[in-house]
C-alpha atoms as a PDB file:
ATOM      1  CA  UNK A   1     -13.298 -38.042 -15.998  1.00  0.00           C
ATOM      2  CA  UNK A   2     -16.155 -35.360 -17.053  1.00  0.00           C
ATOM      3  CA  UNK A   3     -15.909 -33.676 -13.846  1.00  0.00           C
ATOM      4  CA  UNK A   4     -16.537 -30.179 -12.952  1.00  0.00           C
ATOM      5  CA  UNK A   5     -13.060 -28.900 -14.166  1.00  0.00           C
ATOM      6  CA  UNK A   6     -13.207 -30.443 -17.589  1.00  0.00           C
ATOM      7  CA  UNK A   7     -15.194 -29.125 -20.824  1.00  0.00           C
ATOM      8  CA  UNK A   8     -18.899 -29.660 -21.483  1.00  0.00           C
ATOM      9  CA  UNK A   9     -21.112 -31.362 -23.044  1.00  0.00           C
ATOM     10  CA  UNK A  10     -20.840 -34.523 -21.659  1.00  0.00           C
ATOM     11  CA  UNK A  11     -21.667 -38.154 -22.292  1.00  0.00           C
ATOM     12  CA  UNK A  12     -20.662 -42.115 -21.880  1.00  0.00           C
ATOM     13  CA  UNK A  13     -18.517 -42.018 -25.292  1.00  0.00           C
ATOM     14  CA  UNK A  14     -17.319 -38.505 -24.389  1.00  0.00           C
ATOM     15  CA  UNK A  15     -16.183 -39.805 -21.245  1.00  0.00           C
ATOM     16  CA  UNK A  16     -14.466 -43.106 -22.540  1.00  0.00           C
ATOM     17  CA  UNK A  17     -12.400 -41.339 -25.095  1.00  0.00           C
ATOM     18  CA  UNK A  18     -11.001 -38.889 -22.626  1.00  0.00           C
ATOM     19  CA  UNK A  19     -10.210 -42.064 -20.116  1.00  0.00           C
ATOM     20  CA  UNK A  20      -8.560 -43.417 -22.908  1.00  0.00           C
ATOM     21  CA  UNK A  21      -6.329 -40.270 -24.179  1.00  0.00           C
ATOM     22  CA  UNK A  22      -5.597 -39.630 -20.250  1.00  0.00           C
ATOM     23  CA  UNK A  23      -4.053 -43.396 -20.131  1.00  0.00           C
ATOM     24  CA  UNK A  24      -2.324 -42.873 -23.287  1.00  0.00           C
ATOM     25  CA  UNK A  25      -0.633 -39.729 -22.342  1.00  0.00           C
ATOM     26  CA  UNK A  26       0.467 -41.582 -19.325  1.00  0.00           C
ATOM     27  CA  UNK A  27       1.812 -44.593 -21.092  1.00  0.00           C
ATOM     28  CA  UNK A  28       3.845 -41.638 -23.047  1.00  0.00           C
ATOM     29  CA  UNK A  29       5.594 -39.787 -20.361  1.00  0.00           C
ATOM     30  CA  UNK A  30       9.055 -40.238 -19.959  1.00  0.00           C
ATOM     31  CA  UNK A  31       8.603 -40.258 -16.285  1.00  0.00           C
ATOM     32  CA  UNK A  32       5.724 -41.852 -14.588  1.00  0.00           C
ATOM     33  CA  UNK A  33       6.111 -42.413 -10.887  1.00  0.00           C
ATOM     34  CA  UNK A  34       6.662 -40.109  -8.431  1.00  0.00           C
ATOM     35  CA  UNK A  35       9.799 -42.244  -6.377  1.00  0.00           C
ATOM     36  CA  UNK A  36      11.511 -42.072  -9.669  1.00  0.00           C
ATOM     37  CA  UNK A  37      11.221 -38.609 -10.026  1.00  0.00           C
ATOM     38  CA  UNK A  38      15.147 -37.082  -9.426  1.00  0.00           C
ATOM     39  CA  UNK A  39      13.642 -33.709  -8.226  1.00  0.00           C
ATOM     40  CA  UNK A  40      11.518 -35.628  -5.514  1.00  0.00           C
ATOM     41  CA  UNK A  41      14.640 -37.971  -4.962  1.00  0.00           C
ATOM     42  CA  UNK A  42      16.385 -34.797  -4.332  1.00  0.00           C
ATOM     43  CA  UNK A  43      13.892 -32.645  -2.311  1.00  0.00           C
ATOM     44  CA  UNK A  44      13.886 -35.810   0.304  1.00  0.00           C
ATOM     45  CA  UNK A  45      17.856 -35.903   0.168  1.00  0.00           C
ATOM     46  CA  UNK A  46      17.869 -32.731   1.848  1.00  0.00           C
ATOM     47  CA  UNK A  47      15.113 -31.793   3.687  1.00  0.00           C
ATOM     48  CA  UNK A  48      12.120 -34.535   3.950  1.00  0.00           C
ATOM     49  CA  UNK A  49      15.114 -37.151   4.616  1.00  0.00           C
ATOM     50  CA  UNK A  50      12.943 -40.638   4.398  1.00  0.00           C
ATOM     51  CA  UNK A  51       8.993 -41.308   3.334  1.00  0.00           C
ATOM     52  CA  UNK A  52       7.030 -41.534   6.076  1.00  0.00           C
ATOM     53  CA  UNK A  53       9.488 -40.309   8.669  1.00  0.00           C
ATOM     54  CA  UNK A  54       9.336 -37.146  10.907  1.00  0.00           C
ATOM     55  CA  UNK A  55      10.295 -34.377   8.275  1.00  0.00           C
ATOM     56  CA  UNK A  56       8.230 -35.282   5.679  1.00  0.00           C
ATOM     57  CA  UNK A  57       4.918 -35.664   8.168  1.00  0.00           C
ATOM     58  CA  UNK A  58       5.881 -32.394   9.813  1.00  0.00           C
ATOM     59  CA  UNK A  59       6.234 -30.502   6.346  1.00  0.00           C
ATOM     60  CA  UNK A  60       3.645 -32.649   4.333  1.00  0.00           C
ATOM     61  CA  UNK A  61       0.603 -32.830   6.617  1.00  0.00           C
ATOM     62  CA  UNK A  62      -1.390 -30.217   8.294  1.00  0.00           C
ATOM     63  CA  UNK A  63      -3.891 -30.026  10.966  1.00  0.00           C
ATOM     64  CA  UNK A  64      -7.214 -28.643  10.839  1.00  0.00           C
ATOM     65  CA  UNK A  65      -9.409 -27.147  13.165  1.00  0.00           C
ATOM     66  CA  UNK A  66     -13.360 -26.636  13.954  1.00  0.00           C
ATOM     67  CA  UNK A  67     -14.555 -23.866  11.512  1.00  0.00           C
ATOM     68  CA  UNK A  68     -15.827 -21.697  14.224  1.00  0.00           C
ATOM     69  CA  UNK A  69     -19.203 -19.991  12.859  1.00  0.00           C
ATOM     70  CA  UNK A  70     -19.499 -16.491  13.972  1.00  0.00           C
ATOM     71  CA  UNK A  71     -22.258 -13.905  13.973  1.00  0.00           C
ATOM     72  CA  UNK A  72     -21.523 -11.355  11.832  1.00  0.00           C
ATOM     73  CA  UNK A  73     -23.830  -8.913  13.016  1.00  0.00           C
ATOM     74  CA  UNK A  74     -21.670  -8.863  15.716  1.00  0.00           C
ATOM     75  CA  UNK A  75     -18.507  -9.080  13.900  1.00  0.00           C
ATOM     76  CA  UNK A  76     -19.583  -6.400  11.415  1.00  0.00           C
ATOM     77  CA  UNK A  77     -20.327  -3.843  14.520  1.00  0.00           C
ATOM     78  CA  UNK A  78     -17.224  -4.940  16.255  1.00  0.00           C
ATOM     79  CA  UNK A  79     -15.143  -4.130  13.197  1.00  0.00           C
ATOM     80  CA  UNK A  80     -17.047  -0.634  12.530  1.00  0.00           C
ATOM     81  CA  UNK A  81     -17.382   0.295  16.253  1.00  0.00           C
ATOM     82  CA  UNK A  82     -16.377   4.158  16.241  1.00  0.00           C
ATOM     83  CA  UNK A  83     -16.609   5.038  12.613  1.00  0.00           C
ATOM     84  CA  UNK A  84     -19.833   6.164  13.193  1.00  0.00           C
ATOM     85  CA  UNK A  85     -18.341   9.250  14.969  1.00  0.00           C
ATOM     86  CA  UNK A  86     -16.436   9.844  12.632  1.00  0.00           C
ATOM     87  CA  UNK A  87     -18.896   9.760   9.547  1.00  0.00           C
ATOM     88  CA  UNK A  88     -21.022  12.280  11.452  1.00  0.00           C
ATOM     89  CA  UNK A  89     -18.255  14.665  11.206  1.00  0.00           C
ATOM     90  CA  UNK A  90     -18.279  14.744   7.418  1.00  0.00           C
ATOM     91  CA  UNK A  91     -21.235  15.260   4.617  1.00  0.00           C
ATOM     92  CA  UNK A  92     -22.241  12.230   2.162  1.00  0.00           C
ATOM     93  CA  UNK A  93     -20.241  13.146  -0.294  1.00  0.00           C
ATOM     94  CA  UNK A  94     -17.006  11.489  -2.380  1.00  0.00           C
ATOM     95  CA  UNK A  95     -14.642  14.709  -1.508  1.00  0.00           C
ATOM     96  CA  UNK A  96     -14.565  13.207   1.687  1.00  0.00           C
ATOM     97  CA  UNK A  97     -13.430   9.587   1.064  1.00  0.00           C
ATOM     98  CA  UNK A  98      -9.849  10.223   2.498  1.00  0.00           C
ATOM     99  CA  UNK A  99     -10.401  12.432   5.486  1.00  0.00           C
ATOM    100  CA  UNK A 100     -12.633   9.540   6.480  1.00  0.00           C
ATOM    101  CA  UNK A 101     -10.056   6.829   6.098  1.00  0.00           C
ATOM    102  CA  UNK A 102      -7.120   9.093   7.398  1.00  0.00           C
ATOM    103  CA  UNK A 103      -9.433   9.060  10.631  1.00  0.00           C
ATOM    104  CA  UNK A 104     -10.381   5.618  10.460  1.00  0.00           C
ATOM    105  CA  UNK A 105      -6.853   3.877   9.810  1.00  0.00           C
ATOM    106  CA  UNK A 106      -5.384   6.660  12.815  1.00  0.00           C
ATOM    107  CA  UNK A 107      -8.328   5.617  15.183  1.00  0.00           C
ATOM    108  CA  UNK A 108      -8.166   1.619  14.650  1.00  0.00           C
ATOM    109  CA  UNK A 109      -4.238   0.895  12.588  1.00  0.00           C
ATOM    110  CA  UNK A 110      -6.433  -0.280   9.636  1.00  0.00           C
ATOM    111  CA  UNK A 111      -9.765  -0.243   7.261  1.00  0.00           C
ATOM    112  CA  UNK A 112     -11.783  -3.464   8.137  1.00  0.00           C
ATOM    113  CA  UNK A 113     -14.384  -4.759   5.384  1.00  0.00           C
ATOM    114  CA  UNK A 114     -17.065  -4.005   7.332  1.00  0.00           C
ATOM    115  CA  UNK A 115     -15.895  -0.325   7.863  1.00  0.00           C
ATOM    116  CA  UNK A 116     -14.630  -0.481   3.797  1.00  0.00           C
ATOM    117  CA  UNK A 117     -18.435  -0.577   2.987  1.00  0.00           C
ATOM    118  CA  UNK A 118     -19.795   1.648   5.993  1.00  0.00           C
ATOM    119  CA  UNK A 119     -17.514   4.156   4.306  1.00  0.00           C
ATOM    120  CA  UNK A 120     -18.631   2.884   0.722  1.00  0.00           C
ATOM    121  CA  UNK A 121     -21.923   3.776   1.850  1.00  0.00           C
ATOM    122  CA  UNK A 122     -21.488   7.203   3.168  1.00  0.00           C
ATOM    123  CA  UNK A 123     -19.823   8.814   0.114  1.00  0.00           C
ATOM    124  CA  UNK A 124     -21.837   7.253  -2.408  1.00  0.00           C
ATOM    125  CA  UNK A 125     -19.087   4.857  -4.584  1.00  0.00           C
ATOM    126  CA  UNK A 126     -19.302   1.322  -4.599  1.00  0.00           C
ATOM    127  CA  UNK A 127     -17.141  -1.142  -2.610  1.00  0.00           C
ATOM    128  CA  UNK A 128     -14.744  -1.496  -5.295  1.00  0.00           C
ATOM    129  CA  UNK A 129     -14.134   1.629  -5.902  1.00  0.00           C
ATOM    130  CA  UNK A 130     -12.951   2.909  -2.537  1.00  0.00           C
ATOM    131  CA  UNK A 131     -11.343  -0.413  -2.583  1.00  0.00           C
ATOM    132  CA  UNK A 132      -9.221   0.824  -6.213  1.00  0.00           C
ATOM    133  CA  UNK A 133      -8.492   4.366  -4.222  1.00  0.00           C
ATOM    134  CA  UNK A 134      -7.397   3.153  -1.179  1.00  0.00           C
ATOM    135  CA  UNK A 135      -5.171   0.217  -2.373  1.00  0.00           C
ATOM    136  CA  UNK A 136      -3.571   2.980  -4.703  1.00  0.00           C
ATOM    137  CA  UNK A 137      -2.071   4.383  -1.487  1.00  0.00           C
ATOM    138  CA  UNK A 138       0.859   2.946   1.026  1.00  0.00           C
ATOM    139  CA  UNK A 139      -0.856   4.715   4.378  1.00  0.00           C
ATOM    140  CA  UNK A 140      -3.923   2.668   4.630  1.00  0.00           C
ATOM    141  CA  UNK A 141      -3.708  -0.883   5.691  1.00  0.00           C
ATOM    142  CA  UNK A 142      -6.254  -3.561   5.173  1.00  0.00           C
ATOM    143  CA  UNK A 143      -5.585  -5.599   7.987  1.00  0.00           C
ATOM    144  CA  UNK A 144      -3.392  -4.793  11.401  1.00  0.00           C
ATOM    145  CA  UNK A 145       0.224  -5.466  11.071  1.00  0.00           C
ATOM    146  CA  UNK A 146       1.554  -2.889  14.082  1.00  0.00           C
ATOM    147  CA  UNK A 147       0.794   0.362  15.558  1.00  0.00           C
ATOM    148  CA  UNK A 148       4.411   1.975  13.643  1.00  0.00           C
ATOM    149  CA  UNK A 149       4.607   1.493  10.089  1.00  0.00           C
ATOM    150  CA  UNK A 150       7.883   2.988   8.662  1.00  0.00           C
ATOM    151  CA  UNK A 151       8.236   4.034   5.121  1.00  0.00           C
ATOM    152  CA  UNK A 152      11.781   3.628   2.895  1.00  0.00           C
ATOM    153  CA  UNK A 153      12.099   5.826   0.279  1.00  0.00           C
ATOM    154  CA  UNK A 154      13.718   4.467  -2.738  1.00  0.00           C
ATOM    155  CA  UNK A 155      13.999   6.919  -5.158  1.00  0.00           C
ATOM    156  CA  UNK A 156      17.417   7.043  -7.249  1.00  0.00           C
ATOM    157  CA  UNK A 157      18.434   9.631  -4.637  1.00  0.00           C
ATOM    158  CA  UNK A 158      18.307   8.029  -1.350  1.00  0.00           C
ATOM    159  CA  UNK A 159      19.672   4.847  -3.360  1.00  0.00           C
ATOM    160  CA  UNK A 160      22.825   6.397  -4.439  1.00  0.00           C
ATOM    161  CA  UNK A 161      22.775   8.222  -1.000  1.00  0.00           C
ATOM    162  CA  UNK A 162      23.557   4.415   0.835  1.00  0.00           C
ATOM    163  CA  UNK A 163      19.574   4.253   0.911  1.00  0.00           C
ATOM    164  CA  UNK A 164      20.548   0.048   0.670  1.00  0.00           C
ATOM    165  CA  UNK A 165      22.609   0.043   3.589  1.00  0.00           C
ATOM    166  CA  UNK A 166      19.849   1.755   5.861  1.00  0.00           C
ATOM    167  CA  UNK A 167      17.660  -1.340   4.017  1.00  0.00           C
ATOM    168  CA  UNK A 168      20.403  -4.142   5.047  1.00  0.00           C
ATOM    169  CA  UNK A 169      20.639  -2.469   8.591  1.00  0.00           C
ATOM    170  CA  UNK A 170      16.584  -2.508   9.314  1.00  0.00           C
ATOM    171  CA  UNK A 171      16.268  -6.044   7.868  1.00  0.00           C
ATOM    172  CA  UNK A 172      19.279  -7.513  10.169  1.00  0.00           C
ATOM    173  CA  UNK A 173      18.313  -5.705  13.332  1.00  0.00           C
ATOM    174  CA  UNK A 174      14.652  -6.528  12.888  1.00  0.00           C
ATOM    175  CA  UNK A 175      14.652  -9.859  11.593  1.00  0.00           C
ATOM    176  CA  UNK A 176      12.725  -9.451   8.348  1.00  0.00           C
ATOM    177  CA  UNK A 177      13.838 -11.063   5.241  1.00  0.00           C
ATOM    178  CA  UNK A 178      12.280  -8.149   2.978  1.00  0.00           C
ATOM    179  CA  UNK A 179      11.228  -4.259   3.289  1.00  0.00           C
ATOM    180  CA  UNK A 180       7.567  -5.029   1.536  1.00  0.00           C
ATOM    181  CA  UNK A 181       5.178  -5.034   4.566  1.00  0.00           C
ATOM    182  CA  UNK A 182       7.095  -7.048   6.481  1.00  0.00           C
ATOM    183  CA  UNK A 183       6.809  -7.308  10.294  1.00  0.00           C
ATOM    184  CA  UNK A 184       9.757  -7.045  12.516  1.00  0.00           C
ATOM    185  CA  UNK A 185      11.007  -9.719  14.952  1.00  0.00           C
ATOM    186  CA  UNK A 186       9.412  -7.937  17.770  1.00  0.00           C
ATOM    187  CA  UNK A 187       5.922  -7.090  16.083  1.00  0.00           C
ATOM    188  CA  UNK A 188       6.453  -3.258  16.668  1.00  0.00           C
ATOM    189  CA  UNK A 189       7.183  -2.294  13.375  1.00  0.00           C
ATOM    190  CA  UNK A 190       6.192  -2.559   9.704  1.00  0.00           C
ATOM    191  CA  UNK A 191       8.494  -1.622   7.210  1.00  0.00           C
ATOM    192  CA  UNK A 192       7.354  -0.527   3.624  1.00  0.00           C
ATOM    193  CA  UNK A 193       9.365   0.768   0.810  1.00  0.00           C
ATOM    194  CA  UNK A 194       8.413   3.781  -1.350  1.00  0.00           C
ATOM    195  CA  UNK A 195       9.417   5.075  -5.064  1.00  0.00           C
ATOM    196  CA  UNK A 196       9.568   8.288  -3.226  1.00  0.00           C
ATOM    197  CA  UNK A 197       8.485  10.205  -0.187  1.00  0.00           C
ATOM    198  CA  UNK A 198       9.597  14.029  -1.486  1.00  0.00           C
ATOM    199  CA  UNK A 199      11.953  14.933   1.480  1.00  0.00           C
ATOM    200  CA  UNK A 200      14.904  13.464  -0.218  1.00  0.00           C
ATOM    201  CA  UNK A 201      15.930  16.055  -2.451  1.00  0.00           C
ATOM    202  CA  UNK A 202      18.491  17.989  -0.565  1.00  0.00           C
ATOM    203  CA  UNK A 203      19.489  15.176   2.190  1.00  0.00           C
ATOM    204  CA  UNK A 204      18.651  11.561   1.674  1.00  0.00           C
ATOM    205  CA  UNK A 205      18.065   8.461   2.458  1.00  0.00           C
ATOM    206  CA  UNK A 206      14.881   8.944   3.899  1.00  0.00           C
ATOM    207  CA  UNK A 207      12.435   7.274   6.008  1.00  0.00           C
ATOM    208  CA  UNK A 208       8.623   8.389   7.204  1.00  0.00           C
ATOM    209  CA  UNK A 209       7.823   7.187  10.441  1.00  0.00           C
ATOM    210  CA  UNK A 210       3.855   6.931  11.089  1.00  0.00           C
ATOM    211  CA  UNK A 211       2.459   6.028  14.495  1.00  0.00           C
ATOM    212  CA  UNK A 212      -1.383   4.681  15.118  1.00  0.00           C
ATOM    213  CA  UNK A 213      -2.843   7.661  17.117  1.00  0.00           C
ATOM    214  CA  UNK A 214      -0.056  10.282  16.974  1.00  0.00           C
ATOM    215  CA  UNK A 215      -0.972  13.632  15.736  1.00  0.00           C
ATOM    216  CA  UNK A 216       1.722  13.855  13.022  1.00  0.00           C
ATOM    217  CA  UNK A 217       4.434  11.266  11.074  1.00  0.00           C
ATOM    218  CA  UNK A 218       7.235  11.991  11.482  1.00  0.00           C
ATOM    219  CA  UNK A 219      10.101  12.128   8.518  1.00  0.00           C
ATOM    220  CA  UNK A 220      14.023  11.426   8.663  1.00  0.00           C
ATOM    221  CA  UNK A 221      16.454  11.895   6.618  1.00  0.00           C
ATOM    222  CA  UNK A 222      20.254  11.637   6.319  1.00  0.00           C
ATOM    223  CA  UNK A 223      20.185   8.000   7.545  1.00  0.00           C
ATOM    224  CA  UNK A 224      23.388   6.104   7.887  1.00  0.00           C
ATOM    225  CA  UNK A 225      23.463   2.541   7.999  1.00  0.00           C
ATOM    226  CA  UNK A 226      24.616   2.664  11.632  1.00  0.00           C
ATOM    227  CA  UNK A 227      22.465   5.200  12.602  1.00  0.00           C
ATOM    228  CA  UNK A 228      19.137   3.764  11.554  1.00  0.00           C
ATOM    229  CA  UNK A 229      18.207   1.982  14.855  1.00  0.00           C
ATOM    230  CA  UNK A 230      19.236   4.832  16.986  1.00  0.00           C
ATOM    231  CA  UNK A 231      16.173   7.257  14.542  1.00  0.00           C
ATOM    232  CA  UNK A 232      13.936   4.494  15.121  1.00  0.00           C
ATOM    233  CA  UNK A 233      13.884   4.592  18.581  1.00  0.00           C
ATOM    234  CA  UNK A 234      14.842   8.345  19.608  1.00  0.00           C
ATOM    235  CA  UNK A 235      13.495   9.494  16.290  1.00  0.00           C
ATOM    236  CA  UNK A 236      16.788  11.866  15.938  1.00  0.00           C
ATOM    237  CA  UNK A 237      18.031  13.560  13.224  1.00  0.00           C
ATOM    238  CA  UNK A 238      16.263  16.073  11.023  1.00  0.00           C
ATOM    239  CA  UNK A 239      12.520  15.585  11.942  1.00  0.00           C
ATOM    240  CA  UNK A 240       9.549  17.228  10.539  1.00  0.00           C
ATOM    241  CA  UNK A 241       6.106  17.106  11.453  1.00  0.00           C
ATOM    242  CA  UNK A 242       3.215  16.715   9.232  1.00  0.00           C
ATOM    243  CA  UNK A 243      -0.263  17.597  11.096  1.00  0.00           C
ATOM    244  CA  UNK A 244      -2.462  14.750   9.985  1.00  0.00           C
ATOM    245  CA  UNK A 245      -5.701  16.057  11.749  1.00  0.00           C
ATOM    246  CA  UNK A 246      -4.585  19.658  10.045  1.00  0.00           C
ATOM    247  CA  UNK A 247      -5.128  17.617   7.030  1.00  0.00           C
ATOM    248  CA  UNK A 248      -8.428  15.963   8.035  1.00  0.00           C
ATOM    249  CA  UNK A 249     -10.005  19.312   9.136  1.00  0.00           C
ATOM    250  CA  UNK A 250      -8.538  21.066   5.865  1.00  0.00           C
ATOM    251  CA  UNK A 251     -11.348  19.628   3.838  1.00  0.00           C
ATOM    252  CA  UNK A 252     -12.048  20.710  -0.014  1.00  0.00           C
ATOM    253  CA  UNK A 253     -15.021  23.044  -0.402  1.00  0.00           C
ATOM    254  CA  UNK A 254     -16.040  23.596  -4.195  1.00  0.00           C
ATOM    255  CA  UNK A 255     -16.500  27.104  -5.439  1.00  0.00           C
ATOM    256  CA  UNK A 256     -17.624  27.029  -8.460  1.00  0.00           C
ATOM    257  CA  UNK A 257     -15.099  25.484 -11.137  1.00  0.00           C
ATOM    258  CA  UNK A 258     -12.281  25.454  -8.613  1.00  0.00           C
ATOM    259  CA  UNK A 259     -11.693  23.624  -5.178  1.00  0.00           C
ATOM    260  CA  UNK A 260     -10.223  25.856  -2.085  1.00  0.00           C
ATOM    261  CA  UNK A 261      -9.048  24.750   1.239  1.00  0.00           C
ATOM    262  CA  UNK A 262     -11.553  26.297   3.755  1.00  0.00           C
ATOM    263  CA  UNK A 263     -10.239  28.320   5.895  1.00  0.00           C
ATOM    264  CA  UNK A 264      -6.713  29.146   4.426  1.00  0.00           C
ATOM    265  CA  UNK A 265      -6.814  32.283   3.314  1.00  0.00           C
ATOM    266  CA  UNK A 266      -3.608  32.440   1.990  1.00  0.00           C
ATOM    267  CA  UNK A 267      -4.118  29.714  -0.391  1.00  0.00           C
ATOM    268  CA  UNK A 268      -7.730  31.626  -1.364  1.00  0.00           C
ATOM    269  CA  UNK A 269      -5.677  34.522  -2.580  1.00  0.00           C
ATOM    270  CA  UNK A 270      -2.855  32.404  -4.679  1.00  0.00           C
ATOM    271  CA  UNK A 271      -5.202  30.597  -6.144  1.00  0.00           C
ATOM    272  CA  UNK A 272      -7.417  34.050  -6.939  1.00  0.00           C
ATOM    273  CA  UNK A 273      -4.040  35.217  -8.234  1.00  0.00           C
ATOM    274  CA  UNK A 274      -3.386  32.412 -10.563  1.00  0.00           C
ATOM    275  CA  UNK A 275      -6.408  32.335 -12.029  1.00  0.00           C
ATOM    276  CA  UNK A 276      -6.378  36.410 -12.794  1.00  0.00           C
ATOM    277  CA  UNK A 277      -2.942  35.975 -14.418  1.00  0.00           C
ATOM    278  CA  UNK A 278      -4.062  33.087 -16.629  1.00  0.00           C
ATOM    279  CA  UNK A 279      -2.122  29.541 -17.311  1.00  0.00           C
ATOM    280  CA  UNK A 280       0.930  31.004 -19.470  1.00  0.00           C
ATOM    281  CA  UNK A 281       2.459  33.228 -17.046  1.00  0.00           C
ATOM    282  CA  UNK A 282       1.357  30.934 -14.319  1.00  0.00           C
ATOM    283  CA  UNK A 283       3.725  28.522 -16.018  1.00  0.00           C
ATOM    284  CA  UNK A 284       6.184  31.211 -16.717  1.00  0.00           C
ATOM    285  CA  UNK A 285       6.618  32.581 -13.377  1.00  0.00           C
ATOM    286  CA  UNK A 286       7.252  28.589 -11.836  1.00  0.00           C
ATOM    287  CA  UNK A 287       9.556  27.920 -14.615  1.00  0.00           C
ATOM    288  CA  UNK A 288      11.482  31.350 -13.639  1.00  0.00           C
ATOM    289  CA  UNK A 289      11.351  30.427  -9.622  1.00  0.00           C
ATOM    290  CA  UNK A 290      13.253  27.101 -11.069  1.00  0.00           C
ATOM    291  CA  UNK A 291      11.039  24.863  -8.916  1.00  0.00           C
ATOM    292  CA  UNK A 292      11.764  20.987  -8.787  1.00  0.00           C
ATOM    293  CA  UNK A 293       9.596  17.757  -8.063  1.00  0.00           C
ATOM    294  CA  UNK A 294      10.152  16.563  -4.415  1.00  0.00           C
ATOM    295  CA  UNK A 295      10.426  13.241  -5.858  1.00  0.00           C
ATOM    296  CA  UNK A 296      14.154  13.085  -5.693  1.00  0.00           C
ATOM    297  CA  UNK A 297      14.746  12.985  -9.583  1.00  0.00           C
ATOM    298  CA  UNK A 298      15.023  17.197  -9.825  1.00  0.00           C
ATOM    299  CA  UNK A 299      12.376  17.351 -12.744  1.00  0.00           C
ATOM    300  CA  UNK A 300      11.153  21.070 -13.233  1.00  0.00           C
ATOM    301  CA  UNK A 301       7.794  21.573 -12.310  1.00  0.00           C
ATOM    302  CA  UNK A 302       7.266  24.573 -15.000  1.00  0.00           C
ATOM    303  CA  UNK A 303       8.238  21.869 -17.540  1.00  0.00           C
ATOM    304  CA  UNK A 304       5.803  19.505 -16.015  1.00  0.00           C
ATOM    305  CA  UNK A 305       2.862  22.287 -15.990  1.00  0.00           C
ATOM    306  CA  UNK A 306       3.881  22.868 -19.234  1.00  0.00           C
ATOM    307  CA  UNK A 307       3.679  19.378 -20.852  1.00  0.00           C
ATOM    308  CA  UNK A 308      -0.188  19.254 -18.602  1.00  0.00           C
ATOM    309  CA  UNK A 309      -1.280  22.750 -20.316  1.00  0.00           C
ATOM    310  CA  UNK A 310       0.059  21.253 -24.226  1.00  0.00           C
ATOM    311  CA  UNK A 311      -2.039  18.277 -23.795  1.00  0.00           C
ATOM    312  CA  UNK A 312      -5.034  18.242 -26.124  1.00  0.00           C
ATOM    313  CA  UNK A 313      -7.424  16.735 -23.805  1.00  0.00           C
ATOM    314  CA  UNK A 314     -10.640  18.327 -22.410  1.00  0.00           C
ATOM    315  CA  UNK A 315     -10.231  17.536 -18.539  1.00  0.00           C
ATOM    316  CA  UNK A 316      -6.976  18.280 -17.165  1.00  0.00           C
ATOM    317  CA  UNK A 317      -5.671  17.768 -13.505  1.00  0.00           C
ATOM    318  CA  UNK A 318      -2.937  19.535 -11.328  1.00  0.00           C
ATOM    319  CA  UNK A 319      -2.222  17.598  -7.817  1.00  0.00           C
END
């Protein structure tokens, strides 16, 4: 009574009154004791079997162990060692963020705390807000789960493709109860599912394999049920590989109002072009080349640049 977890002020009548009311309340309930309780009657019926016996002090009672103290100047380096190689590689600036972390989660399967703020550091946001970007993503874990994560797409495509019976086939042959970054039986792969991955369009369900250290992930699709194991380990069926350290080195370089990928010249001149013809017949000429969303739902993109160029808003972005 009047401890920490209760309202303040605080005195000796304060105190007495809320004994009181706490006794009263008691003296009210319908049920009072815990052995009388036909939930807990029911909970030991099947699984603690008997008070004191050996279920209910193997599922009631825990161990504890010495809280080892660690230095974590040490721990900090240990969990960092190699980013700085890779931060050297990049200017201090935000653009940056996920090239970094690309490199960092390929090099070491994950993004540490201590690397979270090494990184935090380097391009200038706070903690929290790399922690906000990256936690918006699927591809970069906190913590190290395996070195294969695979990726489920779930859009309403692969679903009505038999998406759920390449689902039931992972989760029997693996030994995980759910698809939500679970670990398999084995500890070789984590499974994630996805609202979409964008390669489902023509030929789902799909799945996105990504390996810790391999130049590219790898994406499937036109999974069967049966099949599913067989792509796991062979990786067969219709394959394609995405260049992640094409990715890392294509790195944004601002020129003046607009952002171009260095190096690509082809992309330079498109984007010259689209800016010379102006946003209506940009918009026109997508809407004519009827091109859809890789999301799996078919949504025009003209429709979608469309709606973006409409909005009465002063900033405005395409990604």
């Amino acid at each position: 009574i009047g401890g920490g977890g209760q309202p303040k002020p605080t005195n000796l009548e304060i105190r007495k009154a809320r004994t009181e009311l706490t006794f009263k309340e008691d003296t009210d309930l319908p049920l009072r004791k815990s052995h009388e309780n036909p939930e807990v009657d029911e909970l030991y019926k099947k699984y603690l079997k008997e008070p004191l016996g050996h279920h209910s002090h193997h599922y009631l009672h825990t161990t504890y162990s010495p809280n080892v103290t660690r230095d974590m100047a040490t721990y900090n380096a240990d969990e960092s060692a190699g980013l700085d190689s890779i931060l050297a590689k990049y200017p201090d600036h935000p653009q940056y963020l996920l090239p970094i972390v690309i490199e960092e989660t390929d090099q070491k399967g994950y993004i540490s705390d201590p690397s979270l703020v090494k990184i935090a550091k380097h391009v200038h946001p706070y903690p929290p807000q790399v922690e906000s970007i990256l936690s918006h993503y699927h591809f970069f874990p906190r913590k190290y789960t395996s070195d294969t994560h695979v990726y489920l797409c779930r859009c309403h495509n692969c679903m009505m493709k038999g998406q759920s019976k390449v689902m039931q086939a992972l989760k029997e042959r693996y030994g995980v109860d759910n698809l939500h970054s679970s670990v398999s039986r084995d500890g070789k792969f984590t499974f994630h599912t996805m609202n979409w991955l964008g390669y489902c369009v023509n030929d789902g369900p799909a799945m996105m394999v990504k390996r810790r250290g391999g130049d590219y992930v790898e994406v499937l699709t036109g999974l069967t049920g049966d099949g599913v194991e067989q792509s796991l380990k062979g990786l067969k069926g219709n394959v394609f590989k995405w260049a992640k350290n094409k990715i890392v080195e294509q790195t944004l370089k601002a020129e003046g109002r607009y952002s171009l990928i260095e190096n690509n010249v082809a992309v330079k001149d498109a984007v010259s072009k689209a800016v010379k013809m102006g946003p209506t017949q940009v918009i026109k000429e997508v809407t004519e080349a009827k091109l859809l969303g890789r999301g799996g739902a078919g949504f025009m993109t003209g429709r979608k640049w469309e709606s973006a160029y409409k909005a009465d808003v002063k900033e405005k972005y395409v990604v």
